[in-house]
PDB file of N, CA and C in Angstrom:
ATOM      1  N   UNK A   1     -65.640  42.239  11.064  1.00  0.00           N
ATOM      2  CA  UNK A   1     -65.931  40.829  11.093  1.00  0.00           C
ATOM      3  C   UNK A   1     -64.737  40.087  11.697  1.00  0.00           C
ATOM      4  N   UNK A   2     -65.298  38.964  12.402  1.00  0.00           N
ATOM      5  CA  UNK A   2     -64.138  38.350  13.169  1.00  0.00           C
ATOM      6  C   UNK A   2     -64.150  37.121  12.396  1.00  0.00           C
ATOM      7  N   UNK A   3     -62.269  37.096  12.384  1.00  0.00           N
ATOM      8  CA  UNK A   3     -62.224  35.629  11.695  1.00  0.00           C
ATOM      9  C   UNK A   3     -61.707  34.554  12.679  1.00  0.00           C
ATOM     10  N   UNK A   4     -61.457  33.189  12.439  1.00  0.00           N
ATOM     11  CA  UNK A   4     -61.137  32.659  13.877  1.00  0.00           C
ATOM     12  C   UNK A   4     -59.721  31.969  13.435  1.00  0.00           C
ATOM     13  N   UNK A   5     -59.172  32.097  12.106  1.00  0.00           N
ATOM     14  CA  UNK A   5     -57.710  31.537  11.459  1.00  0.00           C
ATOM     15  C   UNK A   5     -57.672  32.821  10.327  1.00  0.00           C
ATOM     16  N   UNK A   6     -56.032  32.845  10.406  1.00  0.00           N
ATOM     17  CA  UNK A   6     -55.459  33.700   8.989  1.00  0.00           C
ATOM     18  C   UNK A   6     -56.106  33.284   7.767  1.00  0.00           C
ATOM     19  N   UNK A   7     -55.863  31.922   7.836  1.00  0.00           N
ATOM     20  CA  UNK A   7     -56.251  31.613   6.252  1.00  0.00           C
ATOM     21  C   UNK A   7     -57.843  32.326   6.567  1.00  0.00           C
ATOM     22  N   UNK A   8     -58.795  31.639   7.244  1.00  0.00           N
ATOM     23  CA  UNK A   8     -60.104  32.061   6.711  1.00  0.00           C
ATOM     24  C   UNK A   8     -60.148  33.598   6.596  1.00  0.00           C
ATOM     25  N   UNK A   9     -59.449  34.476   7.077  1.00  0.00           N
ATOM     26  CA  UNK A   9     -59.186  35.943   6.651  1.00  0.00           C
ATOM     27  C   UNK A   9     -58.986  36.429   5.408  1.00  0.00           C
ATOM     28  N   UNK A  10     -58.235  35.639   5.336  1.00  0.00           N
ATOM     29  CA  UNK A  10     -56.959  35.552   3.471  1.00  0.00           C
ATOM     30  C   UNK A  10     -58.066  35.653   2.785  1.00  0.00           C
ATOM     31  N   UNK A  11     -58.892  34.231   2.522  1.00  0.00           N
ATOM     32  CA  UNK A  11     -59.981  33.713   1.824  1.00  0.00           C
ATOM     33  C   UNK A  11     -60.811  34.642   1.661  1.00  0.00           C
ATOM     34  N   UNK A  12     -61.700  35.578   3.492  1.00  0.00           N
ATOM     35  CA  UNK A  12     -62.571  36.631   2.976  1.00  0.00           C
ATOM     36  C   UNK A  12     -62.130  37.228   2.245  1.00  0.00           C
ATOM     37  N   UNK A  13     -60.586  38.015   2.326  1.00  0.00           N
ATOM     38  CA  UNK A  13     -60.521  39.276   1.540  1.00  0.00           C
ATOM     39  C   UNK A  13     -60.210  38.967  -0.090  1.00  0.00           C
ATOM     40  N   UNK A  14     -60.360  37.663  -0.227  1.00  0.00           N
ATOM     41  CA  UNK A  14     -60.063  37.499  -1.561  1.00  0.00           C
ATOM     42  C   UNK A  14     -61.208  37.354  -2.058  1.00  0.00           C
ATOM     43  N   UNK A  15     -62.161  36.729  -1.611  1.00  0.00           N
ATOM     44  CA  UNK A  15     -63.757  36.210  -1.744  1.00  0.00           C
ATOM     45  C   UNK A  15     -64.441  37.805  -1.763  1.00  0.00           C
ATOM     46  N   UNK A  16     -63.863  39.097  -1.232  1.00  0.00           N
ATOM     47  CA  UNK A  16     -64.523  40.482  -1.323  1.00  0.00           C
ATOM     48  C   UNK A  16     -63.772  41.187  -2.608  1.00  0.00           C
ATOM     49  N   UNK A  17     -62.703  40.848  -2.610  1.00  0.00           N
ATOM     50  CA  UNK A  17     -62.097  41.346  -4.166  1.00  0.00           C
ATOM     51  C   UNK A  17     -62.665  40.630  -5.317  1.00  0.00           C
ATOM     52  N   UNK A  18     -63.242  39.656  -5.346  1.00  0.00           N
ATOM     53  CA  UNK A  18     -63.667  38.856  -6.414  1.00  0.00           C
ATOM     54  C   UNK A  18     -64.002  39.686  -7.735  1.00  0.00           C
ATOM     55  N   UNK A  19     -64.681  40.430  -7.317  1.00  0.00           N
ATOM     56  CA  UNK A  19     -65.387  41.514  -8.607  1.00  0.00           C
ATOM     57  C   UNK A  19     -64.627  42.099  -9.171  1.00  0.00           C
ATOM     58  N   UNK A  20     -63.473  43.136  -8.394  1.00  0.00           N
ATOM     59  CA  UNK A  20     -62.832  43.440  -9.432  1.00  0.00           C
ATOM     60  C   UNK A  20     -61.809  42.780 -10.123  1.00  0.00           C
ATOM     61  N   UNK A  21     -61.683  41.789 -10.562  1.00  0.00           N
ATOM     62  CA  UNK A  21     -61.064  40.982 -11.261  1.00  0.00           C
ATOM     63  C   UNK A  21     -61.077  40.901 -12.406  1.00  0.00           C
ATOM     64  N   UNK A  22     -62.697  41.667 -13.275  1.00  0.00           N
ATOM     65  CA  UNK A  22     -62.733  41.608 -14.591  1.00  0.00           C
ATOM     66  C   UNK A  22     -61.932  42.931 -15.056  1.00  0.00           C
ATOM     67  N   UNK A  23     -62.313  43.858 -14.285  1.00  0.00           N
ATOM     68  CA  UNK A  23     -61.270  44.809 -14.770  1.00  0.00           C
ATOM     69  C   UNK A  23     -59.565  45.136 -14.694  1.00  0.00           C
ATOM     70  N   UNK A  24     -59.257  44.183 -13.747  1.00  0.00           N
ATOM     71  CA  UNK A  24     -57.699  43.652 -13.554  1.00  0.00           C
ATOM     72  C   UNK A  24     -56.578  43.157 -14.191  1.00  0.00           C
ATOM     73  N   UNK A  25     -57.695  42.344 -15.175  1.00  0.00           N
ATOM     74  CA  UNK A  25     -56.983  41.438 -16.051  1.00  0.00           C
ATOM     75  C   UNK A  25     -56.827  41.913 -17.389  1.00  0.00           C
ATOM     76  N   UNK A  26     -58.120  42.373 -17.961  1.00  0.00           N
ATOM     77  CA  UNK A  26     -57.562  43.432 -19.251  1.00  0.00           C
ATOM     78  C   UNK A  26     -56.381  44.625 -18.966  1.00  0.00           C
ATOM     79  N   UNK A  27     -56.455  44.962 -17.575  1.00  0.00           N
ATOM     80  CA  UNK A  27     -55.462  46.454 -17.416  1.00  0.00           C
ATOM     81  C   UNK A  27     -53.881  45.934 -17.170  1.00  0.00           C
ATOM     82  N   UNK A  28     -53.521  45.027 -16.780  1.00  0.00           N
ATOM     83  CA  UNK A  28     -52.751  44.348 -16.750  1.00  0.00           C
ATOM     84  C   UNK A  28     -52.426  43.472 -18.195  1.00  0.00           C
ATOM     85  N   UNK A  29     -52.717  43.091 -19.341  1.00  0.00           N
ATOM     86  CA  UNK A  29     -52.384  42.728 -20.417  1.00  0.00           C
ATOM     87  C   UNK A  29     -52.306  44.166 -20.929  1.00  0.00           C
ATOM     88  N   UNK A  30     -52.907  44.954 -20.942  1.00  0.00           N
ATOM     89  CA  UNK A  30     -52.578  46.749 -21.792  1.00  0.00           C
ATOM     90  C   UNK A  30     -50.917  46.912 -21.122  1.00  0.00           C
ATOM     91  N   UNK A  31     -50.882  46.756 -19.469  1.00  0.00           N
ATOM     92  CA  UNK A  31     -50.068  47.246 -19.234  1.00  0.00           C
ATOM     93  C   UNK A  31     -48.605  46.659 -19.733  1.00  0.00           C
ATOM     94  N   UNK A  32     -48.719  45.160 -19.773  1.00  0.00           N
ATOM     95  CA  UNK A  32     -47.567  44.150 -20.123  1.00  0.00           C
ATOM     96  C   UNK A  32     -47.228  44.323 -21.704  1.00  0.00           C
ATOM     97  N   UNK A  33     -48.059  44.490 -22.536  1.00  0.00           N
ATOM     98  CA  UNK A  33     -48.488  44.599 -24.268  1.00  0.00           C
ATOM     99  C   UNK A  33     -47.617  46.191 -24.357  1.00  0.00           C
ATOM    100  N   UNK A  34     -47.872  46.943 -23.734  1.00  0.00           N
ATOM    101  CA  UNK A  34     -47.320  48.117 -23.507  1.00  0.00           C
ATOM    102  C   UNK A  34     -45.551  48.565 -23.335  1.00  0.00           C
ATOM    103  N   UNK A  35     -45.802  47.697 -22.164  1.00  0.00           N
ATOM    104  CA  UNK A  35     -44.249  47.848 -21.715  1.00  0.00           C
ATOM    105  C   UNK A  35     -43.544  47.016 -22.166  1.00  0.00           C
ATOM    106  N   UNK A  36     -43.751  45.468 -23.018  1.00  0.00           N
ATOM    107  CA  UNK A  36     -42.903  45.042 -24.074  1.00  0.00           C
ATOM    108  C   UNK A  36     -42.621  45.840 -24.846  1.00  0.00           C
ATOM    109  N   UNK A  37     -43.851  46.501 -25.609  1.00  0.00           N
ATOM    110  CA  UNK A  37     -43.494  47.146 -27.147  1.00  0.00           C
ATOM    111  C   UNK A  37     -42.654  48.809 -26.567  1.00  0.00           C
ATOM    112  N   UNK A  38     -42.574  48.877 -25.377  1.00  0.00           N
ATOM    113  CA  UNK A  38     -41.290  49.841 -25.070  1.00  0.00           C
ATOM    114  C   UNK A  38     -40.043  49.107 -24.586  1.00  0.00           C
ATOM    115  N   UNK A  39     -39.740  47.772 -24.579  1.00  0.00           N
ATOM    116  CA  UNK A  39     -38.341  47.154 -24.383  1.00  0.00           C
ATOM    117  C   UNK A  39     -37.909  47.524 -22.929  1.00  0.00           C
ATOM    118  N   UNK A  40     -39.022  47.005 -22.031  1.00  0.00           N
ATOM    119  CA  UNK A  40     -38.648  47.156 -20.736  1.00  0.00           C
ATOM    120  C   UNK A  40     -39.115  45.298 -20.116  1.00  0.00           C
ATOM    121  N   UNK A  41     -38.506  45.006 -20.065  1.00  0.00           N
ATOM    122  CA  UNK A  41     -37.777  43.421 -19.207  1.00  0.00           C
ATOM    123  C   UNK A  41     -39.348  43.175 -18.553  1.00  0.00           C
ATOM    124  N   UNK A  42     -39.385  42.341 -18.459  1.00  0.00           N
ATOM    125  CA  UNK A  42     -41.075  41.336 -17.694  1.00  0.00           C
ATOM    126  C   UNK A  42     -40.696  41.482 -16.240  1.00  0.00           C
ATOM    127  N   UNK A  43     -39.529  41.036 -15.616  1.00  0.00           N
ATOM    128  CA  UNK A  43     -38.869  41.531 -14.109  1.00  0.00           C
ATOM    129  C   UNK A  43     -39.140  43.299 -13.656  1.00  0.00           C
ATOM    130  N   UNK A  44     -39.028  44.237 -15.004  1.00  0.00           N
ATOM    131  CA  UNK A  44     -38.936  45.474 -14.090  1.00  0.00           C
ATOM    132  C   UNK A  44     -40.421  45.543 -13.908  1.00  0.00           C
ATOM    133  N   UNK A  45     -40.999  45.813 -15.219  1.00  0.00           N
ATOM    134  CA  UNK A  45     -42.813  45.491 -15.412  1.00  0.00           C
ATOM    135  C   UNK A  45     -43.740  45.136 -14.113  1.00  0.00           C
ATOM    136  N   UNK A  46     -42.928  43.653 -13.358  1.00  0.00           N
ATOM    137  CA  UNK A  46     -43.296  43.228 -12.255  1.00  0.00           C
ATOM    138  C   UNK A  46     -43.288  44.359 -10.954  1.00  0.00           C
ATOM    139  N   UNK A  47     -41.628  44.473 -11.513  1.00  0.00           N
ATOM    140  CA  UNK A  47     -41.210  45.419 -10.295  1.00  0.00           C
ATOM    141  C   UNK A  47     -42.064  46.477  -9.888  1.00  0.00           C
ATOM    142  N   UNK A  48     -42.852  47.212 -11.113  1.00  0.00           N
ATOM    143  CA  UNK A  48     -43.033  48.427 -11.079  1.00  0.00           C
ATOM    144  C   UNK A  48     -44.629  48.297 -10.584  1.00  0.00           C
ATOM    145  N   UNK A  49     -45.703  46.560 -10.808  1.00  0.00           N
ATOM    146  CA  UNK A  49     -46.440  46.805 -10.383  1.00  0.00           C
ATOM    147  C   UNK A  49     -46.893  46.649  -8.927  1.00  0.00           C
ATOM    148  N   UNK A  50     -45.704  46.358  -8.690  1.00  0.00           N
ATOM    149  CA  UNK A  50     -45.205  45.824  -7.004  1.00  0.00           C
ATOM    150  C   UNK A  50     -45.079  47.662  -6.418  1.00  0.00           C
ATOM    151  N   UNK A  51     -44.394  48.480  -7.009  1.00  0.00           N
ATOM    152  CA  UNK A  51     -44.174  49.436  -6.624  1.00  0.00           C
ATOM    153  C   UNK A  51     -45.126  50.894  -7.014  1.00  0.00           C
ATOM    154  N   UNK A  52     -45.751  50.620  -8.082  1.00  0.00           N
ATOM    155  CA  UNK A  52     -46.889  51.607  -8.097  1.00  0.00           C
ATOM    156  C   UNK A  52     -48.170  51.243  -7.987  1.00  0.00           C
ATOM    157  N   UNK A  53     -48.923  51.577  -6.836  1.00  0.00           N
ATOM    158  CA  UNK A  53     -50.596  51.055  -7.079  1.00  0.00           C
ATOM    159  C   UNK A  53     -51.427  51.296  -8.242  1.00  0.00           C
ATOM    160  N   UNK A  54     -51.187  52.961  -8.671  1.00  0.00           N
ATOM    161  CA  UNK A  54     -51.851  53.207  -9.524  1.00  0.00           C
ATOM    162  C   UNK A  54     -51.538  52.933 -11.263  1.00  0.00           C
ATOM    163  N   UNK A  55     -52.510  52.202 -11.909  1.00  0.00           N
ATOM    164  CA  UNK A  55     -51.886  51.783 -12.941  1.00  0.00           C
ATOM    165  C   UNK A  55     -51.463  52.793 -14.236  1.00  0.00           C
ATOM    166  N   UNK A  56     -52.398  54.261 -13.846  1.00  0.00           N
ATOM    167  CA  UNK A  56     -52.090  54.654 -15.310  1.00  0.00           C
ATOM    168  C   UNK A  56     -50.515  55.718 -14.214  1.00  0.00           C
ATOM    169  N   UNK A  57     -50.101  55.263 -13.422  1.00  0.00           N
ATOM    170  CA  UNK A  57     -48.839  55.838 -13.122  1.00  0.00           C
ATOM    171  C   UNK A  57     -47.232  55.011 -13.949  1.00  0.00           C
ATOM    172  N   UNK A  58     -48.355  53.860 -13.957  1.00  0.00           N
ATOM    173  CA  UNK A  58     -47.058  52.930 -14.585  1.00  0.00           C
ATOM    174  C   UNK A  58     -47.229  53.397 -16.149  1.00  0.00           C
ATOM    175  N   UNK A  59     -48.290  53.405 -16.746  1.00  0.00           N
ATOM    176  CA  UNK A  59     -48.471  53.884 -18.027  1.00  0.00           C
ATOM    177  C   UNK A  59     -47.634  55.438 -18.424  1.00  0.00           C
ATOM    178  N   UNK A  60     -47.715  56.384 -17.666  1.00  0.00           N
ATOM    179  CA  UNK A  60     -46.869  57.182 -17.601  1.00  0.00           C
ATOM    180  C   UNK A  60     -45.640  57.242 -17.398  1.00  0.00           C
ATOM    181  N   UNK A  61     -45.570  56.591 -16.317  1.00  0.00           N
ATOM    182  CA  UNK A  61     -44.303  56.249 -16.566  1.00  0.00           C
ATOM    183  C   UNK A  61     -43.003  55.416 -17.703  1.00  0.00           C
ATOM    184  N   UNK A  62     -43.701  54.827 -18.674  1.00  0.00           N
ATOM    185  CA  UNK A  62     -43.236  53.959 -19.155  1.00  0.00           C
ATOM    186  C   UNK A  62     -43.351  55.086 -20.989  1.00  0.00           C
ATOM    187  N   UNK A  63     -44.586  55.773 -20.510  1.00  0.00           N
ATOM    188  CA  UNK A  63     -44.204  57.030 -21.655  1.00  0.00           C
ATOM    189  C   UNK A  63     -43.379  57.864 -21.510  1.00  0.00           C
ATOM    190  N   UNK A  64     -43.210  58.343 -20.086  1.00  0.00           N
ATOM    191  CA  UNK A  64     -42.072  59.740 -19.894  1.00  0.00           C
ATOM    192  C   UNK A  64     -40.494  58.804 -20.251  1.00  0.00           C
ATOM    193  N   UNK A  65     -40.114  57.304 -20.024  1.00  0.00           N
ATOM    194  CA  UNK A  65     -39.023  57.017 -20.183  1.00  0.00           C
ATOM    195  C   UNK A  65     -38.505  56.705 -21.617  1.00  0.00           C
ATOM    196  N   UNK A  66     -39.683  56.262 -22.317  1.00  0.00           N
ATOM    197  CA  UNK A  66     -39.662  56.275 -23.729  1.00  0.00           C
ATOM    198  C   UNK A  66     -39.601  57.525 -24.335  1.00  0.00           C
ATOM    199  N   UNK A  67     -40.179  58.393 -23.937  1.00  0.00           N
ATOM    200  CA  UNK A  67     -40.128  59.929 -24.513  1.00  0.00           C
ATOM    201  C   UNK A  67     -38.244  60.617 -24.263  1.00  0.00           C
ATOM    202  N   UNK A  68     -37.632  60.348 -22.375  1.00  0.00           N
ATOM    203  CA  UNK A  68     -36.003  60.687 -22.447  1.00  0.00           C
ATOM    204  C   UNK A  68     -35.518  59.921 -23.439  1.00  0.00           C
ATOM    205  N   UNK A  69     -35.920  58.474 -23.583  1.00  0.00           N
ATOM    206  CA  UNK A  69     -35.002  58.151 -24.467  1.00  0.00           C
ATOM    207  C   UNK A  69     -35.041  58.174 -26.194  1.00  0.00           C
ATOM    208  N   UNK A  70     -36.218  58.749 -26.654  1.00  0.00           N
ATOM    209  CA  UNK A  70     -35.748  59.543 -27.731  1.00  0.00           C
ATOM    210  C   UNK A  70     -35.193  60.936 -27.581  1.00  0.00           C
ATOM    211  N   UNK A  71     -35.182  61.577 -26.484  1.00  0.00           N
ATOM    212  CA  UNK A  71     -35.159  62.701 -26.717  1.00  0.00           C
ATOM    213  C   UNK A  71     -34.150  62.901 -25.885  1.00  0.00           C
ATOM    214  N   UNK A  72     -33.054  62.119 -25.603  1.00  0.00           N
ATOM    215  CA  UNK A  72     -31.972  62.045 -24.506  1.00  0.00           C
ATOM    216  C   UNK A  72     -30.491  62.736 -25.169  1.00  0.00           C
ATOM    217  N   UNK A  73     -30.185  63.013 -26.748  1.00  0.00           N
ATOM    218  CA  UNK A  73     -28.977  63.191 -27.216  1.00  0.00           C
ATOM    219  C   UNK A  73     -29.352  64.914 -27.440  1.00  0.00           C
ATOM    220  N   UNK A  74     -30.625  65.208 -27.048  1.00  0.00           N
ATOM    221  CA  UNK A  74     -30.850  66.798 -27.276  1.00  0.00           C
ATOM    222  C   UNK A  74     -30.847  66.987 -25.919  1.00  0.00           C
ATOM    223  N   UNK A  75     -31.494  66.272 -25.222  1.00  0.00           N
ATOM    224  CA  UNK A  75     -31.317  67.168 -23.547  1.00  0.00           C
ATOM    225  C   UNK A  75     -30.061  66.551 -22.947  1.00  0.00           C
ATOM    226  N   UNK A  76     -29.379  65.600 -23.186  1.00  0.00           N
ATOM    227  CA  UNK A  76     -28.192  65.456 -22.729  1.00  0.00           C
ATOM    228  C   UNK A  76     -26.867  65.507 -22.669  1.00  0.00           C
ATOM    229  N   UNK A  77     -26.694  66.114 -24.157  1.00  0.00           N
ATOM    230  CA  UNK A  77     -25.844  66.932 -24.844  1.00  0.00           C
ATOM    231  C   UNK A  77     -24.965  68.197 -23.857  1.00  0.00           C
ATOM    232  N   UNK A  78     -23.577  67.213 -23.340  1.00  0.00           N
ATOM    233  CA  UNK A  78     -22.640  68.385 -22.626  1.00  0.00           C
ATOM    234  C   UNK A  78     -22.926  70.087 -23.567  1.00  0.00           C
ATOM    235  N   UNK A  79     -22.838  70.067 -24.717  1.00  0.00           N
ATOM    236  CA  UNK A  79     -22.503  71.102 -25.123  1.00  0.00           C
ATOM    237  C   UNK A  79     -23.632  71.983 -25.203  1.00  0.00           C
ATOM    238  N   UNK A  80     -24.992  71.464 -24.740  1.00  0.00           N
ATOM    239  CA  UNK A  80     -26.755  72.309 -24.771  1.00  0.00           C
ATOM    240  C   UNK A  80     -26.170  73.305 -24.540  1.00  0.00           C
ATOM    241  N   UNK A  81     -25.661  73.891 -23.078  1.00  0.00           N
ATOM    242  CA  UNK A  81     -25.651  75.331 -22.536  1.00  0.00           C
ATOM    243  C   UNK A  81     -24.692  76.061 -23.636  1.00  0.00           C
ATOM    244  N   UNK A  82     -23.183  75.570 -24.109  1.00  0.00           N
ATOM    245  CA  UNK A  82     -22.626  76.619 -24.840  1.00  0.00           C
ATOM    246  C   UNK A  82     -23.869  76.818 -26.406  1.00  0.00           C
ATOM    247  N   UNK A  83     -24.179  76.022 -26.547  1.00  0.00           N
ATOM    248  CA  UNK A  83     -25.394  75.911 -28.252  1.00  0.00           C
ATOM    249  C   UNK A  83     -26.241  77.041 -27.635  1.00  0.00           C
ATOM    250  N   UNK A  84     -26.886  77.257 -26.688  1.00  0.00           N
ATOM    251  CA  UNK A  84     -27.641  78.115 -26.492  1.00  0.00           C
ATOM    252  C   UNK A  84     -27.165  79.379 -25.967  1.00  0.00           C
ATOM    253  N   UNK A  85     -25.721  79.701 -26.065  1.00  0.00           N
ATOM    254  CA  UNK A  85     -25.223  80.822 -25.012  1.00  0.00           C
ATOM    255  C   UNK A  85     -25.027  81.313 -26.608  1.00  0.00           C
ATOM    256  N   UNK A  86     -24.447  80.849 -27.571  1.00  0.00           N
ATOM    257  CA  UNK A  86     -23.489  81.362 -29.165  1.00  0.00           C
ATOM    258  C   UNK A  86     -25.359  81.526 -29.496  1.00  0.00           C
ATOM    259  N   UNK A  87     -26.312  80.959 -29.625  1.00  0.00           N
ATOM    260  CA  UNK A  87     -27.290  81.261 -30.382  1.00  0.00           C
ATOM    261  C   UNK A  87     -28.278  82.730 -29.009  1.00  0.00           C
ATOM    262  N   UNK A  88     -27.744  82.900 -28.185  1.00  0.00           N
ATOM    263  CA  UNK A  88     -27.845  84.019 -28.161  1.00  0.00           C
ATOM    264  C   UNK A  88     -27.462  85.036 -28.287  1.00  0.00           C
ATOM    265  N   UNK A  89     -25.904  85.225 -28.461  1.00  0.00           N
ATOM    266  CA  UNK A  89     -24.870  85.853 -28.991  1.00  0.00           C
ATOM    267  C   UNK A  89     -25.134  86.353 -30.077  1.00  0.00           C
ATOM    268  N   UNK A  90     -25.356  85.666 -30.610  1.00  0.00           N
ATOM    269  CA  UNK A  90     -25.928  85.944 -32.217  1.00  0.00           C
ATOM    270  C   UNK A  90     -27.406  86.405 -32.647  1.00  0.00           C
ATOM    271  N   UNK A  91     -28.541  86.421 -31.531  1.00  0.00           N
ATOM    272  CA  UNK A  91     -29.097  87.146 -31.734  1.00  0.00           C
ATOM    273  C   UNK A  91     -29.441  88.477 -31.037  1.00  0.00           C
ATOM    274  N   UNK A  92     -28.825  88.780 -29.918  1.00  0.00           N
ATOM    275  CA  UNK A  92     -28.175  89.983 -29.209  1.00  0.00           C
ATOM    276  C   UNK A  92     -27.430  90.704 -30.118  1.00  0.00           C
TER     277      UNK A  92
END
């Protein structure tokens, strides 16, 4: 379809997205409701939906970072490799 100005372009493609809009707006409050109650800033939130299309990528994502950071003083622990070299020692 030919348009004869940007704007009236703009307008179609917004006037063809119209529909999905009902499902936009609930997935986007899950996603914001979400990433508050993990203590991640309204700016990155933005950032991230600027940077991932897909939404349950942001949802994952926002679990795998909540998951390092409980689980960051066991996998990040300088001393993991000697803990696991003496606990094989000991069972060798």
């Amino acid at each position: 379809m030919q348009y004869r100005t940007k704007m009236e372009a703009f307008l179609g493609g917004v006037w063809t997205l119209t529909p999905l809009i009902p499902g936009v707006i609930p997935f986007g409050l899950v996603t914001g409701v979400m990433a508050i109650e993990m203590g991640v800033s309204p700016g990155t939130t933005m950032g991230m939906t600027l940077l991932f299309y897909s939404g349950s990528a942001q949802m994952n994502t926002f679990t795998a970072v909540s998951m390092s950071e409980s689980h960051c003083d066991f996998c990040c622990s300088p001393n993991l490799y000697k803990d696991q070299q003496m606990k094989a020692a000991k069972l060798g």
